[in-house]
PDB file of N, CA and C in Angstrom:
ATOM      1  N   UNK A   1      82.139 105.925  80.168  1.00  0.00           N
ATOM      2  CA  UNK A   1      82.670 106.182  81.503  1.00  0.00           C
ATOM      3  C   UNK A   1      84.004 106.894  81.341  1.00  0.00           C
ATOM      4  N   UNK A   2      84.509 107.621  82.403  1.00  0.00           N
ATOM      5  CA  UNK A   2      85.438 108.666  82.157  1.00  0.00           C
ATOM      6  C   UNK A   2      85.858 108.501  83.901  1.00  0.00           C
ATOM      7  N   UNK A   3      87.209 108.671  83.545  1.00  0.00           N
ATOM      8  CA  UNK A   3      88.114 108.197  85.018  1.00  0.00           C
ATOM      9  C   UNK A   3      88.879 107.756  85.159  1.00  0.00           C
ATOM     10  N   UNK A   4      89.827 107.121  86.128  1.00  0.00           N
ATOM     11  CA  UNK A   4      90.567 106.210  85.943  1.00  0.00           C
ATOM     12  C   UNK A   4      90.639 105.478  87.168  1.00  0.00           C
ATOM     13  N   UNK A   5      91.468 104.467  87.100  1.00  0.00           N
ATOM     14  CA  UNK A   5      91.725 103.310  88.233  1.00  0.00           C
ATOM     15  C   UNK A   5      93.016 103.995  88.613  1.00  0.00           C
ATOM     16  N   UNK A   6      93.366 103.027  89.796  1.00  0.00           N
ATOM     17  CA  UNK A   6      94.528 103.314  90.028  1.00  0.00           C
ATOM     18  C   UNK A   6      94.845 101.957  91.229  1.00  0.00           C
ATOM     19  N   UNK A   7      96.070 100.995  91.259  1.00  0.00           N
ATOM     20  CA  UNK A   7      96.139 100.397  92.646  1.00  0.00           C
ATOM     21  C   UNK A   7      96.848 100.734  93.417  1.00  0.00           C
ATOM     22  N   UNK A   8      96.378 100.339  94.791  1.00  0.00           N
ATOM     23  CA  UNK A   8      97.025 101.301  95.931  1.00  0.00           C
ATOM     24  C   UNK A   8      97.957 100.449  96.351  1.00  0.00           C
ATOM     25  N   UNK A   9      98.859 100.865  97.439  1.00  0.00           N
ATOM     26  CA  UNK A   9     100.082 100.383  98.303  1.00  0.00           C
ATOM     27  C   UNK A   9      99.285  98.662  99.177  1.00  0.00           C
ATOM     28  N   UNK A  10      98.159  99.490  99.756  1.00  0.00           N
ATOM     29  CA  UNK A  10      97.587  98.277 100.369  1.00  0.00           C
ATOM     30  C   UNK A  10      97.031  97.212  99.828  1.00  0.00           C
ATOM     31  N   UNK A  11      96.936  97.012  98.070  1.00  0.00           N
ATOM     32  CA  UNK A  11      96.178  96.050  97.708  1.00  0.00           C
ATOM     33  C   UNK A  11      94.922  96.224  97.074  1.00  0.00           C
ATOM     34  N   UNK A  12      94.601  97.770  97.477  1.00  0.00           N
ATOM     35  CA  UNK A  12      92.906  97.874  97.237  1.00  0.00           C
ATOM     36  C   UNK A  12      93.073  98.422  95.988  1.00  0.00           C
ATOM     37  N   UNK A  13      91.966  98.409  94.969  1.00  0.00           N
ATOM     38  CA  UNK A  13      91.942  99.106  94.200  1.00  0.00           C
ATOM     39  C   UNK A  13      91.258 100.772  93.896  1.00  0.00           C
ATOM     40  N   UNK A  14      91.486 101.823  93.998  1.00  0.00           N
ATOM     41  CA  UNK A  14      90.787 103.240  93.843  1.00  0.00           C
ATOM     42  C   UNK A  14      90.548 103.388  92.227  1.00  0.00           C
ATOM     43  N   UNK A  15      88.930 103.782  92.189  1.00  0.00           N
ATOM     44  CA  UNK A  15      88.031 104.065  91.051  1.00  0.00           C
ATOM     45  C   UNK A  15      87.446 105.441  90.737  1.00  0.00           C
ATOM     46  N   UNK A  16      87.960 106.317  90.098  1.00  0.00           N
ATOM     47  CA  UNK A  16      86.969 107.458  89.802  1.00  0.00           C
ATOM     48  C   UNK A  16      86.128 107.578  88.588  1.00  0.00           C
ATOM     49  N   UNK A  17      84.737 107.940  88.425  1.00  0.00           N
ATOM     50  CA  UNK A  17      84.426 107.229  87.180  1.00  0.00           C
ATOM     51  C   UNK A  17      83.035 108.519  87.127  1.00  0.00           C
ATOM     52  N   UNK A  18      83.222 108.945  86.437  1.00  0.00           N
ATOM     53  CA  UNK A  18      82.189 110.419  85.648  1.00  0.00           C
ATOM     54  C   UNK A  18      81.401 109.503  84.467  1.00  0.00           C
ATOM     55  N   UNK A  19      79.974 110.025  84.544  1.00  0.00           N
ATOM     56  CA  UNK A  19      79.526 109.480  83.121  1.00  0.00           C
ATOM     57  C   UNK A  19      77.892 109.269  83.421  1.00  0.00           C
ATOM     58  N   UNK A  20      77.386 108.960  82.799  1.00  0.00           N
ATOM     59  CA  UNK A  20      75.780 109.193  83.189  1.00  0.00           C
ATOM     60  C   UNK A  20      75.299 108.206  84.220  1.00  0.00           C
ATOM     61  N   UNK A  21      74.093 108.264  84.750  1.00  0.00           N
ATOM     62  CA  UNK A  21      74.573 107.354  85.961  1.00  0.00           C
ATOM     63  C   UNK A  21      74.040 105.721  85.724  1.00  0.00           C
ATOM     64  N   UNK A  22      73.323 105.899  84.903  1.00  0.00           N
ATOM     65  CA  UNK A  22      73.326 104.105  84.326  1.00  0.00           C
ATOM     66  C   UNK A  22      74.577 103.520  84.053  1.00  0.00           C
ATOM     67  N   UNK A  23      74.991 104.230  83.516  1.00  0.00           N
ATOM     68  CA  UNK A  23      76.232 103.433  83.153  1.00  0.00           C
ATOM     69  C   UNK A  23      77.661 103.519  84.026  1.00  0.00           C
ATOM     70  N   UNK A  24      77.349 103.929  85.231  1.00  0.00           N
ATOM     71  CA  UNK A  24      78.323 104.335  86.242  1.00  0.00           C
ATOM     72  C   UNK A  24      77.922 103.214  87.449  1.00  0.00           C
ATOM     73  N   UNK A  25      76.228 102.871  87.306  1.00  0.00           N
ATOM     74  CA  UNK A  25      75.857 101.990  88.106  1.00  0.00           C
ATOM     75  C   UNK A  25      76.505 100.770  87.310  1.00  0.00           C
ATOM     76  N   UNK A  26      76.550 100.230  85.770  1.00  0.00           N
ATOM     77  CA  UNK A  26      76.582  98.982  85.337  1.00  0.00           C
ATOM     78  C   UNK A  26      78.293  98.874  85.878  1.00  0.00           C
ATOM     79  N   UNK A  27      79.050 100.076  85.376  1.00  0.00           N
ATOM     80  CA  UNK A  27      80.486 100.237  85.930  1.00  0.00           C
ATOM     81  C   UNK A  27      80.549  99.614  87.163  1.00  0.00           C
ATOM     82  N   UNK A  28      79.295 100.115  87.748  1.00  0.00           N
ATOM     83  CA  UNK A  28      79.734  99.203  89.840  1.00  0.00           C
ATOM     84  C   UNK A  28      79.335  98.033  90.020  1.00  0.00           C
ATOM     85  N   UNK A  29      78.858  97.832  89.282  1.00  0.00           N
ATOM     86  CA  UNK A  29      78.647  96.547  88.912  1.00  0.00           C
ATOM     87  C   UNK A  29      79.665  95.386  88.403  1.00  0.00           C
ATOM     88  N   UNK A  30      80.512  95.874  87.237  1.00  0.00           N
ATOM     89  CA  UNK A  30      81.116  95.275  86.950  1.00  0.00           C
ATOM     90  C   UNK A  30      82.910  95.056  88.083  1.00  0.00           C
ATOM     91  N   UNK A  31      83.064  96.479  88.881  1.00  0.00           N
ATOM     92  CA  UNK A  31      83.949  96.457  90.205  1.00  0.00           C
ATOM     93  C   UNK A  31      83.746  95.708  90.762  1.00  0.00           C
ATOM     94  N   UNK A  32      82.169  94.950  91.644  1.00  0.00           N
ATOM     95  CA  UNK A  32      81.962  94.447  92.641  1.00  0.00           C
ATOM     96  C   UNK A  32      82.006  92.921  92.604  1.00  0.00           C
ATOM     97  N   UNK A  33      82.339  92.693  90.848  1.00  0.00           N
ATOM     98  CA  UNK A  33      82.474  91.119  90.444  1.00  0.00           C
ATOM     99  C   UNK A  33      84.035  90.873  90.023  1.00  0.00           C
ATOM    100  N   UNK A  34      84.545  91.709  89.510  1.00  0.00           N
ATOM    101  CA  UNK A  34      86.261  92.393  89.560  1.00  0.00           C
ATOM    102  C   UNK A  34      86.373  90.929  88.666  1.00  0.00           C
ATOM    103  N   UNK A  35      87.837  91.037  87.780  1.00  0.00           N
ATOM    104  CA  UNK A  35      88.710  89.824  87.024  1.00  0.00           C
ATOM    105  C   UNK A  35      87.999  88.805  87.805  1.00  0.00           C
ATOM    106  N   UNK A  36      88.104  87.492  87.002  1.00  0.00           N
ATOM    107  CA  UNK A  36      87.978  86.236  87.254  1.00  0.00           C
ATOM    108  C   UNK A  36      89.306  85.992  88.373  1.00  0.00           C
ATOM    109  N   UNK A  37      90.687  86.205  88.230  1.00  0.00           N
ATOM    110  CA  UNK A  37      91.562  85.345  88.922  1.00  0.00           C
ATOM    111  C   UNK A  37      91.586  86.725  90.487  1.00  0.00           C
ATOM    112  N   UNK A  38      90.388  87.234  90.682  1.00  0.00           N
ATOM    113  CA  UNK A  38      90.667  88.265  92.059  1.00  0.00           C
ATOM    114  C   UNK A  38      89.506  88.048  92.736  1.00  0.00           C
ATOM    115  N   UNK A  39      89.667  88.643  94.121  1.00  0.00           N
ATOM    116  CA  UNK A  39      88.591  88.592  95.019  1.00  0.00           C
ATOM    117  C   UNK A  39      88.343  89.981  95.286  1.00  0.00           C
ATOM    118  N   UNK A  40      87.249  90.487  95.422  1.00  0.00           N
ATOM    119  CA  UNK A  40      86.475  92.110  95.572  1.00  0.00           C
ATOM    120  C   UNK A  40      85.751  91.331  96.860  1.00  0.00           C
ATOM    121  N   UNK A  41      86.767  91.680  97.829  1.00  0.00           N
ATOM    122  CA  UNK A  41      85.876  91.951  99.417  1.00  0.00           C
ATOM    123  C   UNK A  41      84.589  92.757  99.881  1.00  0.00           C
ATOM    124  N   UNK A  42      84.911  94.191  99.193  1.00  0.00           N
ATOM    125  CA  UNK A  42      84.675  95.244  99.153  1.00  0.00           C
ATOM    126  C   UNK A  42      84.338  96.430  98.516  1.00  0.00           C
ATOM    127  N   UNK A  43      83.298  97.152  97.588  1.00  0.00           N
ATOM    128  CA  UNK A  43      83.307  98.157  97.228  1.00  0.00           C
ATOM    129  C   UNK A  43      82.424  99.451  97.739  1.00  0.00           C
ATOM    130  N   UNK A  44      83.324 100.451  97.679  1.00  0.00           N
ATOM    131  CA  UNK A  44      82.797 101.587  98.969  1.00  0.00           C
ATOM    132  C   UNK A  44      82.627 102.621  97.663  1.00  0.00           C
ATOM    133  N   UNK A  45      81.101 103.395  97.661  1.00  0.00           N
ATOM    134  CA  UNK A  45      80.904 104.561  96.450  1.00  0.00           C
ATOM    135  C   UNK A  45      80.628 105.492  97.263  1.00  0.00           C
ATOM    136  N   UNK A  46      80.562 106.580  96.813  1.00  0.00           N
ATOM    137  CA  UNK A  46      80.599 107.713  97.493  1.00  0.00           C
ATOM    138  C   UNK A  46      80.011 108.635  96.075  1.00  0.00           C
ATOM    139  N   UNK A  47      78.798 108.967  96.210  1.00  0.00           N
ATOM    140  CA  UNK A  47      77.773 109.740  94.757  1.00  0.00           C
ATOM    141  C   UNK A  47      78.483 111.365  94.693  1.00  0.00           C
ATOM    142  N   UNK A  48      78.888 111.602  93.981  1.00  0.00           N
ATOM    143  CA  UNK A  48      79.095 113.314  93.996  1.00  0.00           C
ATOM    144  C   UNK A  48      78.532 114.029  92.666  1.00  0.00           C
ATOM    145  N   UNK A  49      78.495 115.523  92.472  1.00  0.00           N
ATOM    146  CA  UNK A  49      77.819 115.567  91.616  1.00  0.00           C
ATOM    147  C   UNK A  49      79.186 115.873  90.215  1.00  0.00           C
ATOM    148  N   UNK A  50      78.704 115.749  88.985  1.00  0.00           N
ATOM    149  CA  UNK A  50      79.176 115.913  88.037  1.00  0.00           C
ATOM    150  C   UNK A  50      79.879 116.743  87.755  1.00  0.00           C
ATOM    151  N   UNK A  51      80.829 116.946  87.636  1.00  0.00           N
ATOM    152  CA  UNK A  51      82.277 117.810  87.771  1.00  0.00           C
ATOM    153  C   UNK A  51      83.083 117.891  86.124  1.00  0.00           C
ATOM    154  N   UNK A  52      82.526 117.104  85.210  1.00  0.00           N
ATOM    155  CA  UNK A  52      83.129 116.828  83.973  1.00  0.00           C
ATOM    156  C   UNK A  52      84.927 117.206  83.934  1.00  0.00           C
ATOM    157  N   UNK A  53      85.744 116.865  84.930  1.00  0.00           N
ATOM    158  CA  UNK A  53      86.750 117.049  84.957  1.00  0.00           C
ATOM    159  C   UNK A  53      88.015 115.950  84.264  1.00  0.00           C
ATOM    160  N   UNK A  54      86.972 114.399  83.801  1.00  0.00           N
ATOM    161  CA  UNK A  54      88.179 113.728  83.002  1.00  0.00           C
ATOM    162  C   UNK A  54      87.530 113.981  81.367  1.00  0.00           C
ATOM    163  N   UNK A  55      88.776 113.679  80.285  1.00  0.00           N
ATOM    164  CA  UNK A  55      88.703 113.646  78.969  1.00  0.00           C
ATOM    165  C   UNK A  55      88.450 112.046  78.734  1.00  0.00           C
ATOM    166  N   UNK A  56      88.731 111.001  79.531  1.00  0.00           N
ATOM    167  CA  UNK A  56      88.695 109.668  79.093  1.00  0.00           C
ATOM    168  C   UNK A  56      88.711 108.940  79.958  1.00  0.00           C
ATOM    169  N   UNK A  57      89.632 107.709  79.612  1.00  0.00           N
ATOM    170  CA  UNK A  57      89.178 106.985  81.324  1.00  0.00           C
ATOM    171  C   UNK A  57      90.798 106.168  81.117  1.00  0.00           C
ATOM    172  N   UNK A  58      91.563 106.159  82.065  1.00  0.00           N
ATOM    173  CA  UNK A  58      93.136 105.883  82.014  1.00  0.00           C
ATOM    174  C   UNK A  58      93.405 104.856  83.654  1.00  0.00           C
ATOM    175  N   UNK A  59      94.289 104.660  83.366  1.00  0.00           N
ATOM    176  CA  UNK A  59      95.001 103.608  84.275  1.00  0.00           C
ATOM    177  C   UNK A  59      96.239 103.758  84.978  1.00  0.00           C
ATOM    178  N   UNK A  60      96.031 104.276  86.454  1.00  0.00           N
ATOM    179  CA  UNK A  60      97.452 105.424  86.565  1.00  0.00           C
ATOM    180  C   UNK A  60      97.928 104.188  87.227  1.00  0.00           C
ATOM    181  N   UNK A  61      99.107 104.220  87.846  1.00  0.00           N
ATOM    182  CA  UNK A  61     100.410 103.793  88.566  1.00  0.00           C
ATOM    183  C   UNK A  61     100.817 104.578  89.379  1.00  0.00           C
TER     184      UNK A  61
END
């Protein structure tokens, strides 16, 4: 997977994530169960097509 996270002002977390799509599904998978000590209300995907625009997968601020 290739992308990065990022958390927002409001609390939520934003995900961009490139990579084949099995493993982009197991990725949403693993969002929609999030850390043990958090609660995932919510996860909203939005499919686009393949853009190969990240080198890795990073953790912005």
């Amino acid at each position: 997977v290739k992308g990065y996270v990022k958390n927002l002002i409001n609390g939520g977390v934003e995900a961009i994530a490139e990579g084949e799509r099995e493993t982009i599904e197991k990725f949403i998978e693993s969002l929609k169960r999030g850390p043990s000590f958090s609660k995932v209300v919510d996860v909203e995907i939005e499919w686009e097509d393949y853009k190969g625009e990240f080198k890795g997968f990073d953790i912005r601020f």
